[in-house]
Protein backbone atom coordinates (compact mmCIF):
# COMPACT_ATOMS: atom_id res chain seq x y z
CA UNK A 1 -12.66 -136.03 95.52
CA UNK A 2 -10.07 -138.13 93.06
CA UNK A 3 -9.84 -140.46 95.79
CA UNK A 4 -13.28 -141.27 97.00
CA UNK A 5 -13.41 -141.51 93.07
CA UNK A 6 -9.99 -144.01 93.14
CA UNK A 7 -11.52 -146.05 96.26
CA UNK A 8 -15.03 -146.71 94.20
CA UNK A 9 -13.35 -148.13 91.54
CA UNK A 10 -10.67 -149.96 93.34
CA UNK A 11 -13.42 -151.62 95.34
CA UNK A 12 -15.98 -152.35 92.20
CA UNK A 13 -12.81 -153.92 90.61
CA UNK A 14 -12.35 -156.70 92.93
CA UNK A 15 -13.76 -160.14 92.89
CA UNK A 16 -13.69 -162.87 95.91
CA UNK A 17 -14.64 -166.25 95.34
CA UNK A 18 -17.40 -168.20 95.89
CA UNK A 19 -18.54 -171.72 96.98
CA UNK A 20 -22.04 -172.99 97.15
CA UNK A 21 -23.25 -176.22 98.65
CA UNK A 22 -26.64 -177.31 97.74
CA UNK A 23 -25.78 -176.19 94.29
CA UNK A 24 -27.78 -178.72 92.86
CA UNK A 25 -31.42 -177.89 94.07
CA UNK A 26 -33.51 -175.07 92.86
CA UNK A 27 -32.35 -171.94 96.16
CA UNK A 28 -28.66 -172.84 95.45
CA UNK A 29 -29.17 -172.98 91.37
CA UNK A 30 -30.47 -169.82 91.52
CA UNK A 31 -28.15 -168.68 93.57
CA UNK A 32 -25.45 -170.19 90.67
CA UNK A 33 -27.77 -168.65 87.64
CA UNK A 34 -27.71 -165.22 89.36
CA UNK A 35 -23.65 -165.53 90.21
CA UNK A 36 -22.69 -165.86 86.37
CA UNK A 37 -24.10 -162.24 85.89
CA UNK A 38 -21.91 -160.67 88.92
CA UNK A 39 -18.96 -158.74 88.08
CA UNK A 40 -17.12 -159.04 91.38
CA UNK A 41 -18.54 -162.61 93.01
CA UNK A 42 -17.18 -165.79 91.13
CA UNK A 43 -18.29 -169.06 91.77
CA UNK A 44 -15.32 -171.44 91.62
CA UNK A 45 -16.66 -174.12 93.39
CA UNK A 46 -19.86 -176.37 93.56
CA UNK A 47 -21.02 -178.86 96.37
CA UNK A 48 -23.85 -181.15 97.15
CA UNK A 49 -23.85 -184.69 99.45
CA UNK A 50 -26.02 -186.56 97.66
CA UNK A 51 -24.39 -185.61 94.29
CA UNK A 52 -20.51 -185.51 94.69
CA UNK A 53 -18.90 -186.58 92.06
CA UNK A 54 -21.06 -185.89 89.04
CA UNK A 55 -21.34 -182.82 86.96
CA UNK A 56 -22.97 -179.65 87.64
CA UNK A 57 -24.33 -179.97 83.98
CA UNK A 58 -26.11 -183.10 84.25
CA UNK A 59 -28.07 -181.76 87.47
CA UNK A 60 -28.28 -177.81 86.23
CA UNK A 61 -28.29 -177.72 82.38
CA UNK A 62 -29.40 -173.92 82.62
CA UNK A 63 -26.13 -173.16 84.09
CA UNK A 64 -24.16 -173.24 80.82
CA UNK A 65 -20.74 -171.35 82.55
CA UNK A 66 -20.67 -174.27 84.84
CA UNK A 67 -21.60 -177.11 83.55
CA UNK A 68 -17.89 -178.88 83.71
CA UNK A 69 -17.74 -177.87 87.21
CA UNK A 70 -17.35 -181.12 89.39
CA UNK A 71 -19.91 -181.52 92.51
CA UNK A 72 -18.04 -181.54 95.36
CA UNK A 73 -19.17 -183.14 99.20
CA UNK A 74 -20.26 -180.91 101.47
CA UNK A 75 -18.36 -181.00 104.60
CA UNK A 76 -16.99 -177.74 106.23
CA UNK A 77 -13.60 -178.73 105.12
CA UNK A 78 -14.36 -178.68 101.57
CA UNK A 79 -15.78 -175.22 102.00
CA UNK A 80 -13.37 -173.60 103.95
CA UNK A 81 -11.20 -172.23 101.17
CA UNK A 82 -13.71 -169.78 99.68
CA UNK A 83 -13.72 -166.06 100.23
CA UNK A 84 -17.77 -166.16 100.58
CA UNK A 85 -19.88 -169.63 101.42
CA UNK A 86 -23.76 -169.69 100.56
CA UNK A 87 -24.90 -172.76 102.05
CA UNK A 88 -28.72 -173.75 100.20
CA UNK A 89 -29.65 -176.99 102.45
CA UNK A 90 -32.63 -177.87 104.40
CA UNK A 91 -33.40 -176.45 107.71
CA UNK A 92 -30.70 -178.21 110.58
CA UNK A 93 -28.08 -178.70 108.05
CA UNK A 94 -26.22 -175.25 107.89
CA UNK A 95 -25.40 -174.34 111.14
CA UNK A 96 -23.23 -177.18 112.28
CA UNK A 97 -21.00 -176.19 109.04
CA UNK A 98 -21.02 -173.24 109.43
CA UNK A 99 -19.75 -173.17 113.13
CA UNK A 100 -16.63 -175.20 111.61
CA UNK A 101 -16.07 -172.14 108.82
CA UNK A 102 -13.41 -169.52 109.38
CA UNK A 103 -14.13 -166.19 111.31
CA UNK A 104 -13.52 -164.15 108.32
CA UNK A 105 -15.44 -166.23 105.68
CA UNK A 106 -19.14 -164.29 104.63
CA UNK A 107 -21.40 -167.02 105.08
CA UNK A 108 -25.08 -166.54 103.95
CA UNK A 109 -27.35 -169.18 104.92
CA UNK A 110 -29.95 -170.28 102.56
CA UNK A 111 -31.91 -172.23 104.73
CA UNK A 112 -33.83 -171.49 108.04
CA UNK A 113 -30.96 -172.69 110.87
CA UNK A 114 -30.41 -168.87 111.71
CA UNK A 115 -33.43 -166.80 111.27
CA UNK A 116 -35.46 -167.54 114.80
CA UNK A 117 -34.13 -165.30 117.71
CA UNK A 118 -35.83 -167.24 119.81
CA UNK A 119 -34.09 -170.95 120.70
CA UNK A 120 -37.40 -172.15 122.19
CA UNK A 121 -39.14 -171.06 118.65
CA UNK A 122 -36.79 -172.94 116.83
CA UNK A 123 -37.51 -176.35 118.98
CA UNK A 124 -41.24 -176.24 118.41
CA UNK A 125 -41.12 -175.09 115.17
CA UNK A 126 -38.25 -177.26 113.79
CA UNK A 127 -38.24 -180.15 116.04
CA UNK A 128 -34.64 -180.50 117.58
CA UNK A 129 -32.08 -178.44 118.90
CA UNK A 130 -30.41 -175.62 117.58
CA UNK A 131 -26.95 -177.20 116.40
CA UNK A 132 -25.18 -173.58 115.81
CA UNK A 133 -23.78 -171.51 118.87
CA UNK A 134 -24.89 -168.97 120.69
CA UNK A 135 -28.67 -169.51 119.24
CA UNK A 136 -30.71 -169.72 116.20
CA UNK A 137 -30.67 -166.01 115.45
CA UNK A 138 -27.33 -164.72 116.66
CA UNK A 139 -26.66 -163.35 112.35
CA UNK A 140 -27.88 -160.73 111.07
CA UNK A 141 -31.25 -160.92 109.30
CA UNK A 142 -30.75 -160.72 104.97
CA UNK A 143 -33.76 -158.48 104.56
CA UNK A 144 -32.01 -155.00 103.77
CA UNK A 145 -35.72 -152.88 103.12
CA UNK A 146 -36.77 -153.64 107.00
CA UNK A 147 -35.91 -150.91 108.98
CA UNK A 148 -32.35 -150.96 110.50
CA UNK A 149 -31.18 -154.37 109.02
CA UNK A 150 -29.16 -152.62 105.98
CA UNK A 151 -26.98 -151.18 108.50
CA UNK A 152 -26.37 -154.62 110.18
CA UNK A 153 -25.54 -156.25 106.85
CA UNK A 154 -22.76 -153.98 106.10
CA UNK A 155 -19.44 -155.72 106.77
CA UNK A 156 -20.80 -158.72 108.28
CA UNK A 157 -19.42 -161.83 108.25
CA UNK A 158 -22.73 -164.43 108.60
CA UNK A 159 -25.86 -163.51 107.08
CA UNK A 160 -29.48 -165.34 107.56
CA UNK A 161 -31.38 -165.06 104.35
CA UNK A 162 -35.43 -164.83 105.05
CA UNK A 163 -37.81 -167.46 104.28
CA UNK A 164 -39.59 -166.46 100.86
CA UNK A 165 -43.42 -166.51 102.64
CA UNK A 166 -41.84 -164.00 105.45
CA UNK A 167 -40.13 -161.62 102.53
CA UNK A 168 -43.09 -160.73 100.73
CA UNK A 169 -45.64 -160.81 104.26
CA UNK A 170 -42.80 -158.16 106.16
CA UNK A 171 -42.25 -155.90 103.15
CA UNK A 172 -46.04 -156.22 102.71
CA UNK A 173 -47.13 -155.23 106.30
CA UNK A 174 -43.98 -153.62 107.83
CA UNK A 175 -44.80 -150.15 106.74
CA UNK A 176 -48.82 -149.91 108.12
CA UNK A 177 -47.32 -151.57 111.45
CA UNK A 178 -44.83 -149.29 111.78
CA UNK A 179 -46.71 -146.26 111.04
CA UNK A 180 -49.53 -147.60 113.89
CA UNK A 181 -52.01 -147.35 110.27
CA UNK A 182 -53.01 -150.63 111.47
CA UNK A 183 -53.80 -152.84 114.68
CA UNK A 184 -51.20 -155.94 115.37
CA UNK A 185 -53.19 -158.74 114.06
CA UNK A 186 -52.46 -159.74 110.37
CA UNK A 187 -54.39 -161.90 108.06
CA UNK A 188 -52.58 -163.57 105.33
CA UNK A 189 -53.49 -165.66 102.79
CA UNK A 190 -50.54 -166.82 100.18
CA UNK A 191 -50.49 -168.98 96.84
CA UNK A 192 -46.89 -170.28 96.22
CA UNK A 193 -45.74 -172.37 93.17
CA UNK A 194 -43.95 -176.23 93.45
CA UNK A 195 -40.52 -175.13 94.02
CA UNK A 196 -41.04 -173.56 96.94
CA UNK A 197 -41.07 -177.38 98.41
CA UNK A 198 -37.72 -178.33 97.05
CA UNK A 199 -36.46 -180.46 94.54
CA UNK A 200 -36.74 -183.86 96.49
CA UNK A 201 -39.23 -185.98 94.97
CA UNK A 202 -42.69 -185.65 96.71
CA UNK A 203 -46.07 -187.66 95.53
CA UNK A 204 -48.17 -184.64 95.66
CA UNK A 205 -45.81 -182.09 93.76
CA UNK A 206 -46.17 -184.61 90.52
CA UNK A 207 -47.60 -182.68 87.60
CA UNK A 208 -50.36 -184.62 87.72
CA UNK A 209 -51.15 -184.03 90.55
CA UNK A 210 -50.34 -180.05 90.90
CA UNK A 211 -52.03 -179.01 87.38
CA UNK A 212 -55.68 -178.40 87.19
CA UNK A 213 -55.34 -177.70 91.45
CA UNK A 214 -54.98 -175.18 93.95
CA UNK A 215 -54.90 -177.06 97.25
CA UNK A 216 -54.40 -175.15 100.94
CA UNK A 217 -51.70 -176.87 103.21
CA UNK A 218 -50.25 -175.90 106.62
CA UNK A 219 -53.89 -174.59 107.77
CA UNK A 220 -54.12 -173.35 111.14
CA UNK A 221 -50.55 -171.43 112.00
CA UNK A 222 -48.62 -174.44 111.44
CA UNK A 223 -45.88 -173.57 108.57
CA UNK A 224 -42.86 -172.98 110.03
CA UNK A 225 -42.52 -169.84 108.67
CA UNK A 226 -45.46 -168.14 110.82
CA UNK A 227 -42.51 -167.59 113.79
CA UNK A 228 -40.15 -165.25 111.40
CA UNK A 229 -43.43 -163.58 110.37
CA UNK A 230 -44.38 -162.69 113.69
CA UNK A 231 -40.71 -161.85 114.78
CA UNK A 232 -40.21 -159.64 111.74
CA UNK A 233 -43.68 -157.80 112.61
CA UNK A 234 -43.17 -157.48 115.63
CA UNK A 235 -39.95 -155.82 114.99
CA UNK A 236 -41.49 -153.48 112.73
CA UNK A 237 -44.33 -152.28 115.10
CA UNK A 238 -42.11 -152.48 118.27
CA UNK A 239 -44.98 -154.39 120.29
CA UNK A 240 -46.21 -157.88 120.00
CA UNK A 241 -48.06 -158.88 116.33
CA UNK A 242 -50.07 -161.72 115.38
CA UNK A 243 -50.43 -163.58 112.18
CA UNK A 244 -52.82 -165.93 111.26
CA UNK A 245 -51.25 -167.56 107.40
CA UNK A 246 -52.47 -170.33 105.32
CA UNK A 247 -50.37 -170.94 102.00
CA UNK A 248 -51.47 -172.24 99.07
CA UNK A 249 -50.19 -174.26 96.65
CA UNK A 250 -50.67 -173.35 92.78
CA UNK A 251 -49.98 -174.64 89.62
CA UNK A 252 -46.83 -173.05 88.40
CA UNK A 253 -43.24 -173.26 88.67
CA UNK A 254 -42.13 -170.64 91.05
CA UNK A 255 -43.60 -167.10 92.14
CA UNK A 256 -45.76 -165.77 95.36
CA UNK A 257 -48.93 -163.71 95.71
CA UNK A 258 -49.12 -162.73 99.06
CA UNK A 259 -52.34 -161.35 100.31
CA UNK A 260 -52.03 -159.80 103.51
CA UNK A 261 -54.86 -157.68 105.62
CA UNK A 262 -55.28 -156.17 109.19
CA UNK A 263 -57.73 -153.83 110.79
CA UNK A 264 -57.48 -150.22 110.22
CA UNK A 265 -56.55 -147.77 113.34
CA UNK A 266 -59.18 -145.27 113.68
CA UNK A 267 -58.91 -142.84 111.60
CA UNK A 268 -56.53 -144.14 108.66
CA UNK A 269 -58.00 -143.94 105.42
CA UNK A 270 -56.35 -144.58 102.01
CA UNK A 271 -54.47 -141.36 101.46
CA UNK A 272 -52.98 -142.08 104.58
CA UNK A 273 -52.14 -145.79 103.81
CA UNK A 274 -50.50 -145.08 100.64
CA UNK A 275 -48.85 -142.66 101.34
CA UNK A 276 -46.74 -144.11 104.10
CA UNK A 277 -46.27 -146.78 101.81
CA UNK A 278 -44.55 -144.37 99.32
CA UNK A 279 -42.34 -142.94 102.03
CA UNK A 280 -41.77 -146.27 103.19
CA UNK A 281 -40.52 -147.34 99.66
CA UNK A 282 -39.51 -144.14 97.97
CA UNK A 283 -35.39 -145.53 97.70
CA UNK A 284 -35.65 -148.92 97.92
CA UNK A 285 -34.59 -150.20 94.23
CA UNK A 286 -36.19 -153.86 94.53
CA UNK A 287 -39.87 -152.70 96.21
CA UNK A 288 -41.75 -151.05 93.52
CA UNK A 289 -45.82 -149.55 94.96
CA UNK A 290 -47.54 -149.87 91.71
CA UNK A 291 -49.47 -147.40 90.36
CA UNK A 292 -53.45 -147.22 92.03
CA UNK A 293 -55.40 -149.71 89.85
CA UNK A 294 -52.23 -151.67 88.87
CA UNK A 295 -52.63 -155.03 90.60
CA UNK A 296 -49.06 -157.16 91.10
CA UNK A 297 -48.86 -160.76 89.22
CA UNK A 298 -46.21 -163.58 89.69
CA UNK A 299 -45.38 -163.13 86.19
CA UNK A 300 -43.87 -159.50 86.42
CA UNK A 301 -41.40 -160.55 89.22
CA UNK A 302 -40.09 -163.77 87.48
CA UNK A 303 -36.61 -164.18 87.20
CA UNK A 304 -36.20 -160.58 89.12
CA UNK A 305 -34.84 -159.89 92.41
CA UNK A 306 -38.32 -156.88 92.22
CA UNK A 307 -41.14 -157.18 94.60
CA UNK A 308 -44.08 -155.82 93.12
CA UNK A 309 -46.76 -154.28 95.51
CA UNK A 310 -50.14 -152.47 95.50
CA UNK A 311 -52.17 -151.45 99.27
CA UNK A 312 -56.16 -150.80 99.20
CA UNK A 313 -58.40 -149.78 102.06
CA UNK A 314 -61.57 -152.10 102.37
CA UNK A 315 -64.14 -149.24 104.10
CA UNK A 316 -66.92 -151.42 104.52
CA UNK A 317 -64.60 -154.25 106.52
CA UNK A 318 -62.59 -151.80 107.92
CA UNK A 319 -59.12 -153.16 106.72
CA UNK A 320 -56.08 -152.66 104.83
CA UNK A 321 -55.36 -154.68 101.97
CA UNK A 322 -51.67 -155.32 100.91
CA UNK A 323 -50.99 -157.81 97.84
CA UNK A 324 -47.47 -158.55 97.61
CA UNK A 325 -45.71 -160.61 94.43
CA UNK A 326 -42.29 -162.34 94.82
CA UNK A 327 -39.81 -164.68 92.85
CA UNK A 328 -39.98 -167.16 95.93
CA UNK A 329 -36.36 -168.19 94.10
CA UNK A 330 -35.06 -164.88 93.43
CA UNK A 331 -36.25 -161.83 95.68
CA UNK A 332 -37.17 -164.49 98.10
CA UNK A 333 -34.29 -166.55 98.26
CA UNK A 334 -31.22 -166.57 95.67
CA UNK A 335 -31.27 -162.75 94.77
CA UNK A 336 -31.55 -162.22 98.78
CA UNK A 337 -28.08 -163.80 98.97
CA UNK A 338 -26.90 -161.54 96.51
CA UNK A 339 -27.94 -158.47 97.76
CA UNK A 340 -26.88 -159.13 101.52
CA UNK A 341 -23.56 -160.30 100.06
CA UNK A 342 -23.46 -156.87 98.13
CA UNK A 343 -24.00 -155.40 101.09
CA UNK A 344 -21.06 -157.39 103.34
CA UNK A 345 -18.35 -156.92 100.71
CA UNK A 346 -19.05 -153.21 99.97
CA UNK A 347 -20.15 -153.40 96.79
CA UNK A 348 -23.67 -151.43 95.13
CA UNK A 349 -26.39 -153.42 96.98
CA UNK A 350 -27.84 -153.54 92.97
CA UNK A 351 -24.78 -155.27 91.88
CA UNK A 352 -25.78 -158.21 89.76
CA UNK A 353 -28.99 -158.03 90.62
CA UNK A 354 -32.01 -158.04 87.75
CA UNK A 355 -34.62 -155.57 87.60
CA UNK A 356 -36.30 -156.90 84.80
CA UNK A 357 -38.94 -159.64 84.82
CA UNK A 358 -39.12 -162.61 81.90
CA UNK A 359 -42.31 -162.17 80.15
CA UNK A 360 -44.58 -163.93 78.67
């Protein structure tokens, strides 16, 4: 007893270092605001290519504890000395690094290089070749609440973190797909706010053109995140699942509302849809089923690695109705990384994790 007791605090006690690259954009600066809360992860080094050279401060001024910190370049050299790498760049940029990273580094990637198990997926969808060996989604897969992935996270050494459409559309539909509550062809509809696209400069993300709007983009199954939607579905139901998804874009900074729907198997009704739902999510401590009437809003999940969740039955149509909220930058990006890298290193998966929105 004393020394399970010993080992827990031995191992809560420790602290390994951390580098992230793509520190200046918004995935990798929340990946920084989220660090300087952690007991046992400490960032000790910052990179970017575009920005080497130039303080963290200037580019971040939200990141008080590291504003003196000096951008460094990006290159797998100047990232091998870290006990854990998160690498925040756009998709093709992360796996040729991290092929070049030692064996025992934990290396979670940000971006979307490792998340397809399918090479040929990753060609159409991306548009080149997979640079990283043995194929696009030879890691593990940083979503701990789908079934069997928590036990793949623990101990490993490279980690894909899910795209932020996919993490609130699998933890919305997983469960009714599972359970066979549903049949394998999902509808989703999805607002996202501007940082979603990145911090590059872009004509239509201006605020004058964003405020006042809600404009639909990627229409007909072509975002690139429709493949890890249908792979992650498809996991959970075991047989092939289709998924029809049109984002939207909406005027605020950050947040997703997820609307996601399916036909009902005969027979289901919405006892039985809740209340797998509730099994489904009794001990997860980020997926919270709101109370029946309670509807989920962006605003309750900013700043919080929570997703917030609430499932209807539609009698008339027939269908299940599953509205899903995210932080795209927290829960469905930055506070992934976390949690996965709680997971690796042995730590609470809650470690330095918040539970607790920023209202108003």
């Amino acid at each position: 007893m004393h020394d399970r007791v010993w080992s827990c605090i031995v191992s809560t006690a420790q602290t390994w270092t951390v580098g992230v690259t793509g520190a200046t954009g918004y995935a990798g600066g929340e990946v920084c605001r989220l660090l300087a809360g952690h007991p046992n992860l400490r960032l000790t080094g910052v990179h970017a290519a575009s920005s080497a050279g130039r303080r963290l401060g200037e580019l971040q001024p939200h990141l008080l504890p590291y504003a003196h910190l000096e951008v460094q370049p990006s290159g797998a050299e100047d990232l091998a000395g870290y006990d854990v790498v998160v690498l925040a760049l756009p998709h093709g940029q992360s796996a040729e690094i991290a092929a070049q990273l030692p064996a025992d580094t934990l290396v979670i990637d940000c971006g979307a290089d490792h998340r397809l198990n399918d090479p040929a997926a990753w060609t159409r969808w991306y548009g080149s070749e997979h640079a990283g060996p043995p194929h696009p989604g030879a890691w593990p897969y940083g979503l701990p609440e789908l079934p069997g992935q928590r036990e793949q996270l623990t101990g490993a050494r490279r980690i894909a973190v899910p795209g932020c459409y996919p993490t609130s559309v699998t933890l919305a539909m997983a469960p009714a797909l599972a359970a066979g509550l549903v049949e394998p062809e999902v509808v989703v509809v999805a607002a996202s706010g501007t940082s979603g696209a990145g911090k590059s400069a872009k004509p239509h993300l201006l605020g004058s053109e964003v405020m006042g709007s809600v404009s639909a983009y990627g229409v007909g199954g072509v975002h690139r995140h429709t493949p890890e939607m249908v792979q992650t579905l498809t996991q959970a139901a075991g047989s092939p699942v289709s998924v029809s998804f049109t984002p939207t874009l909406v005027p605020m900074s950050r947040g997703i509302l997820a609307t996601c729907s399916a036909k009902l198997a005969p027979g289901v009704d919405a006892d039985a849809a809740r209340a797998a739902y509730a099994k489904a999510y009794a001990d997860e401590p980020f997926v919270h089923l709101l109370p029946e009437g309670q509807w989920p809003t962006t605003a309750q999940v900013l700043g919080a690695n929570t997703v917030a969740m609430q499932v209807a039955v539609d009698p008339d149509a027939g269908r299940l109705v599953v509205v899903a909220a995210v932080d795209n930058l927290t829960k469905g990006t930055g506070g992934a990384a976390i949690q996965c890298a709680n997971l690796a290193l042995g730590l609470p998966e809650t470690t330095g994790l918040p539970l607790v929105g920023v209202a108003p």
